[in-house]
C-alpha atoms as a PDB file:
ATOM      1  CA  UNK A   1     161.335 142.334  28.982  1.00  0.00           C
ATOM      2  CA  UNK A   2     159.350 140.732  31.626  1.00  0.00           C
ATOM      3  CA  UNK A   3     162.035 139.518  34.984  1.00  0.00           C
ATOM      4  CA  UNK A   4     162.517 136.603  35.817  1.00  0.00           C
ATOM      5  CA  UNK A   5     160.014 135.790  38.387  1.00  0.00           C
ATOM      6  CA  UNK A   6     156.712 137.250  37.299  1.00  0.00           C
ATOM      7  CA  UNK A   7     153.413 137.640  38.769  1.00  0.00           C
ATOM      8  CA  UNK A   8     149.956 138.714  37.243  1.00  0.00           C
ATOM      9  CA  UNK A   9     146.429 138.188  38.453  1.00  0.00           C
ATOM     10  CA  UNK A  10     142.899 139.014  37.193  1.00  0.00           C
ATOM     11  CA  UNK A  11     139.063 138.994  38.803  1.00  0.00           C
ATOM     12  CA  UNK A  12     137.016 136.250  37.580  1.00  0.00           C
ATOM     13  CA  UNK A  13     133.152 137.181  37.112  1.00  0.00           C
ATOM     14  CA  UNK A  14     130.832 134.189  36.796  1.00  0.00           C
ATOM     15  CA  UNK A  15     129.841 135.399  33.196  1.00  0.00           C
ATOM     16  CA  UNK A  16     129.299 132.933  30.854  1.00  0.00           C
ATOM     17  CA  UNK A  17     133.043 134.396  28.921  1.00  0.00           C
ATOM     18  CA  UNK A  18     134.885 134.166  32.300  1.00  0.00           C
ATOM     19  CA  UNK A  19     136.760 130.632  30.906  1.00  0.00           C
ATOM     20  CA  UNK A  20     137.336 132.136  27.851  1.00  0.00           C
ATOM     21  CA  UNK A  21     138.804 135.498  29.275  1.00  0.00           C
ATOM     22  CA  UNK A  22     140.994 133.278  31.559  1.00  0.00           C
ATOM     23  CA  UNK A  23     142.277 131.413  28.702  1.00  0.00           C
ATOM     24  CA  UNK A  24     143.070 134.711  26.922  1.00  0.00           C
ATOM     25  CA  UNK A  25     144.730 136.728  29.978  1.00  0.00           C
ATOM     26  CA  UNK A  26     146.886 133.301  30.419  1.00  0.00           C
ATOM     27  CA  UNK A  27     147.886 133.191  26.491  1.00  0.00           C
ATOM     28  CA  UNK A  28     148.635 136.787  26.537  1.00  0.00           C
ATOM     29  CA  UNK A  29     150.809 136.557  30.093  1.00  0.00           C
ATOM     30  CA  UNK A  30     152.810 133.931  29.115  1.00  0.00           C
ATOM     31  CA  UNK A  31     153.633 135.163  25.826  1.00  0.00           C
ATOM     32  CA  UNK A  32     154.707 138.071  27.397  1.00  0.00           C
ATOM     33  CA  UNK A  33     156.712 136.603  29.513  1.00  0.00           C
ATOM     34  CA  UNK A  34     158.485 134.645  25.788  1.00  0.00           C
ATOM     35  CA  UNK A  35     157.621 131.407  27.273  1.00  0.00           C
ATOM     36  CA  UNK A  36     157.494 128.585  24.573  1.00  0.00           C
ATOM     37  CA  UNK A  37     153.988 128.239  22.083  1.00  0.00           C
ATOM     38  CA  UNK A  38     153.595 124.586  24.279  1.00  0.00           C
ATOM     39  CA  UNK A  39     154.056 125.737  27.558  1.00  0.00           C
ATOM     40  CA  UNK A  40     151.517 128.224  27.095  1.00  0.00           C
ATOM     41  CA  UNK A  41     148.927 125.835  25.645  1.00  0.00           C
ATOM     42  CA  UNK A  42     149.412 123.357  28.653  1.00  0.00           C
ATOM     43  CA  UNK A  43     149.265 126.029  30.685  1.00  0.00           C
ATOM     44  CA  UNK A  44     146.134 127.860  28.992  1.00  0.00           C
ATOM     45  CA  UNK A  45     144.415 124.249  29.458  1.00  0.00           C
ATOM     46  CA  UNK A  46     145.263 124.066  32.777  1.00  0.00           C
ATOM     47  CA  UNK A  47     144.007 127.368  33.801  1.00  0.00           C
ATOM     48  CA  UNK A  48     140.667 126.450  31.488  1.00  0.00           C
ATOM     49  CA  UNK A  49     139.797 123.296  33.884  1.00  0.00           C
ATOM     50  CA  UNK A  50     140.773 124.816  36.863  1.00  0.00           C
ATOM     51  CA  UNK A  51     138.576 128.282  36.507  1.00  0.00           C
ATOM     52  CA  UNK A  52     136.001 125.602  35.146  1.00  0.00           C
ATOM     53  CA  UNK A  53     135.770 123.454  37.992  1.00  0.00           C
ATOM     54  CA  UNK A  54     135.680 127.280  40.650  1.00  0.00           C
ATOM     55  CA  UNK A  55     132.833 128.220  38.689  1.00  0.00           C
ATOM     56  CA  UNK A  56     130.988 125.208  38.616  1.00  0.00           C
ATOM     57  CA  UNK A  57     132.335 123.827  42.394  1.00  0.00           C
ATOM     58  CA  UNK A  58     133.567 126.800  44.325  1.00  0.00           C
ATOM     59  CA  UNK A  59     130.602 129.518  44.299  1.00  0.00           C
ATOM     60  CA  UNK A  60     128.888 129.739  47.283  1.00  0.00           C
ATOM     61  CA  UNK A  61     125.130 129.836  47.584  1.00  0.00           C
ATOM     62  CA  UNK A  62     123.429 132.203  46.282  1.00  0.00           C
ATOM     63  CA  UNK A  63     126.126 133.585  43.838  1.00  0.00           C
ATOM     64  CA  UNK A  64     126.722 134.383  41.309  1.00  0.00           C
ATOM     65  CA  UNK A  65     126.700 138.322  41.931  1.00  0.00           C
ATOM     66  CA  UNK A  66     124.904 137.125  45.415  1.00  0.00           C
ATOM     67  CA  UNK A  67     123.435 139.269  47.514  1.00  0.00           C
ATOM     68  CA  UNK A  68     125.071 139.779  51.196  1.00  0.00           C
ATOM     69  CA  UNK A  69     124.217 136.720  53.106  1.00  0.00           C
ATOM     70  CA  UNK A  70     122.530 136.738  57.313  1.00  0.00           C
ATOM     71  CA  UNK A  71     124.809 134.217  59.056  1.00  0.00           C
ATOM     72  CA  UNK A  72     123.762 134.197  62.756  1.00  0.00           C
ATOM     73  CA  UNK A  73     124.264 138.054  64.050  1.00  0.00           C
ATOM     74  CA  UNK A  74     126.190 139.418  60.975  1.00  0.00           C
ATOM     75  CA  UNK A  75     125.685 140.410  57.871  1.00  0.00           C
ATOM     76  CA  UNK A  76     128.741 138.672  55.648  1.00  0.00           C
ATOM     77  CA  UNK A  77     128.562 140.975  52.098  1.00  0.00           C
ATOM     78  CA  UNK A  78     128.602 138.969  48.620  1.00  0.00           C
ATOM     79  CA  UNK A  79     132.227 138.740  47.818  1.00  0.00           C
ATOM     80  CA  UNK A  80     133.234 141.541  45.225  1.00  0.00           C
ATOM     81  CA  UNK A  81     134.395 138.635  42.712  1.00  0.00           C
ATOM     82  CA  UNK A  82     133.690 134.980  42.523  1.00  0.00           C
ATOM     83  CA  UNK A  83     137.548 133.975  41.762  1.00  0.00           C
ATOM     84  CA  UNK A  84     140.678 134.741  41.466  1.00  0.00           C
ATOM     85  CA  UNK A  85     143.548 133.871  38.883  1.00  0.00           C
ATOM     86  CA  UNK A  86     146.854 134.095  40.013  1.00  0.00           C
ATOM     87  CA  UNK A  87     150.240 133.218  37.150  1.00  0.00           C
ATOM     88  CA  UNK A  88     153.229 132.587  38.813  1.00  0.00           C
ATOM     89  CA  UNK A  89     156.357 132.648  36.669  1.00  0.00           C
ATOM     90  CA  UNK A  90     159.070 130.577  38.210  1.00  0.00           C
ATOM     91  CA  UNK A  91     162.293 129.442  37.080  1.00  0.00           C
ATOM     92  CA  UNK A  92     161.283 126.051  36.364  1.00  0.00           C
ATOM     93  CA  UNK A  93     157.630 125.940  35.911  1.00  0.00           C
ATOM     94  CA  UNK A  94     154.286 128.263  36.155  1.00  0.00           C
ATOM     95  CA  UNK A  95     152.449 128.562  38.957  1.00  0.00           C
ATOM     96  CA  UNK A  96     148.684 128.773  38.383  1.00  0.00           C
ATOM     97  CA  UNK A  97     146.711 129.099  40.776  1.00  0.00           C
ATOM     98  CA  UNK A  98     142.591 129.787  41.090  1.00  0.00           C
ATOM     99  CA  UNK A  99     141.350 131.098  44.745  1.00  0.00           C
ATOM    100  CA  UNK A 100     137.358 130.864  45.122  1.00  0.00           C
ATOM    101  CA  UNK A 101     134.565 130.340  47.875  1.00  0.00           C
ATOM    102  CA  UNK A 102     133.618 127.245  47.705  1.00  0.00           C
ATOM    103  CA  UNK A 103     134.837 125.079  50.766  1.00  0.00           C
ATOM    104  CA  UNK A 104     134.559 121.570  49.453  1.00  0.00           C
ATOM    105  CA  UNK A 105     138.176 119.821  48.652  1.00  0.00           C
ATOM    106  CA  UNK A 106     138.438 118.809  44.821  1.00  0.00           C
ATOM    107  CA  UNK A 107     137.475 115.637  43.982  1.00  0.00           C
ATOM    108  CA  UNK A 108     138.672 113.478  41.213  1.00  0.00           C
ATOM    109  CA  UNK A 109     136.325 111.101  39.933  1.00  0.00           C
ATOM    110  CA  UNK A 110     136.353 108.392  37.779  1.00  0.00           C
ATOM    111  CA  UNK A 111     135.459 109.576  34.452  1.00  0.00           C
ATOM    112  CA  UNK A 112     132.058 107.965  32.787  1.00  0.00           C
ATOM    113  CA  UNK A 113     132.579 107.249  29.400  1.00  0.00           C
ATOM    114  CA  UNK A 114     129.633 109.147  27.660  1.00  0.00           C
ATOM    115  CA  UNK A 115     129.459 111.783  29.989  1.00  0.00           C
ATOM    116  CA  UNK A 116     130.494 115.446  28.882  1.00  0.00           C
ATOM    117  CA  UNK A 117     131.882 116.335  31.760  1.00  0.00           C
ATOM    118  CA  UNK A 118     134.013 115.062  34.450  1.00  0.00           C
ATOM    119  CA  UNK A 119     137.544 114.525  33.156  1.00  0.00           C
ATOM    120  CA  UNK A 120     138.773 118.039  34.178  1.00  0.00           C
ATOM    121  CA  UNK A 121     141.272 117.382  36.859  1.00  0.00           C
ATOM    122  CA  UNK A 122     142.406 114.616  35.105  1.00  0.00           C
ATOM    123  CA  UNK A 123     143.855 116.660  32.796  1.00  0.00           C
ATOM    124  CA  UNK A 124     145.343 119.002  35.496  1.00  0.00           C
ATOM    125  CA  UNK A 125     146.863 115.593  36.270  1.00  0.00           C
ATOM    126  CA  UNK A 126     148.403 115.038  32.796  1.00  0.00           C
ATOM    127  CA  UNK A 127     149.857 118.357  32.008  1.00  0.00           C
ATOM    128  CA  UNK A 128     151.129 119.779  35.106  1.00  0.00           C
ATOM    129  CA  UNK A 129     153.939 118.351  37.594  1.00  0.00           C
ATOM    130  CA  UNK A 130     151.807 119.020  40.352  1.00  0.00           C
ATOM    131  CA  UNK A 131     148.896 120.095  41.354  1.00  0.00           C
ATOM    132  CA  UNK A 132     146.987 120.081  44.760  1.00  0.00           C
ATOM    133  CA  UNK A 133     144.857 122.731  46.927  1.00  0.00           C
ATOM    134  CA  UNK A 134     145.347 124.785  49.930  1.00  0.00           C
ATOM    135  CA  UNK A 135     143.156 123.134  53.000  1.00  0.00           C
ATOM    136  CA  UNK A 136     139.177 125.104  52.271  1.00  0.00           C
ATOM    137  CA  UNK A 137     138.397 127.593  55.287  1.00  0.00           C
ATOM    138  CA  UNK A 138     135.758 129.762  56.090  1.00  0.00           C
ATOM    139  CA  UNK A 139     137.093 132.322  53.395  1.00  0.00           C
ATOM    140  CA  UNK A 140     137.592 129.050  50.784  1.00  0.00           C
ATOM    141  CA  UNK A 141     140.646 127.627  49.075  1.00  0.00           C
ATOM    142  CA  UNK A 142     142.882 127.676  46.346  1.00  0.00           C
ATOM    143  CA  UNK A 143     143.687 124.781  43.734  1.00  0.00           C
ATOM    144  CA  UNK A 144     147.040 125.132  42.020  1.00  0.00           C
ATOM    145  CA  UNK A 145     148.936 123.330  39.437  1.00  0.00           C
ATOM    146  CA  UNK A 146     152.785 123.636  38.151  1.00  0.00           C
ATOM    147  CA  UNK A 147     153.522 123.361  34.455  1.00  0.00           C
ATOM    148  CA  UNK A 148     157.070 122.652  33.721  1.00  0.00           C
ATOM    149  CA  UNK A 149     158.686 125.258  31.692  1.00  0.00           C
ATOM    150  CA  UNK A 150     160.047 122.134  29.778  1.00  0.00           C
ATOM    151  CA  UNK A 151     157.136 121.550  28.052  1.00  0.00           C
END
């Protein structure tokens, strides 16, 4: 039986099944940890925006799988992953958080009604109690979100 206050993590690549492997390692952790069918879902779609939004806001240039880049005298290698997943389990909600390179603050925009894309960290918004993001520095930030254990 998983404790109380659990922890698991995972590499993202910037494969085309990185959202989808996400989704899966976030299913799978949070049924092992016997948290309800709901929870899991909300916090499965949270975890499907957020790794969404690294891989289309938070690589740097010249990733994915990029090449070590000159910055003034140095060399600064490719990083050896694009993202990072990180579950939290808490006692009242589920930390999830998503740690890439990209050092632009997210940005929620009003959503266009015929576009396809765009309402991602709305629904961050909807199903978590909170959600917000580390302040971006030269190594980049993390976005997290809370999602009650309530459902």
């Amino acid at each position: 039986m998983p404790a109380p206050d659990g922890f698991a993590a995972c590499a993202l690549s910037s494969s085309a099944q990185t959202v989808a492997e996400a989704r899966r390692f976030t299913r799978s952790t949070l049924t092992g940890w016997r948290l309800a069918a709901d929870v899991t879902e909300n916090a499965a779609l949270v975890v499907t925006e957020l790794v969404s939004n690294a891989l289309r806001h938070g690589l740097r240039t010249g990733e994915p799988d990029a090449a070590p880049v000159a910055r003034g005298f140095c060399v600064v290698p490719a990083p050896v992953c694009p993202a990072w997943l990180a579950l939290t389990r808490q006692e009242t909600a589920v930390l999830c958080a998503v740690s890439d390179a990209g050092t632009d603050a997210p940005v929620v925009r009003t959503p266009d009604p015929l576009a396809e894309s765009g309402r991602g960290l709305h629904l961050v918004d909807r199903l978590s109690d909170a959600w917000g993001w580390t302040p971006p520095d030269h190594s980049g930030k993390t976005v997290w979100a809370t999602v009650s254990l309530r459902g």
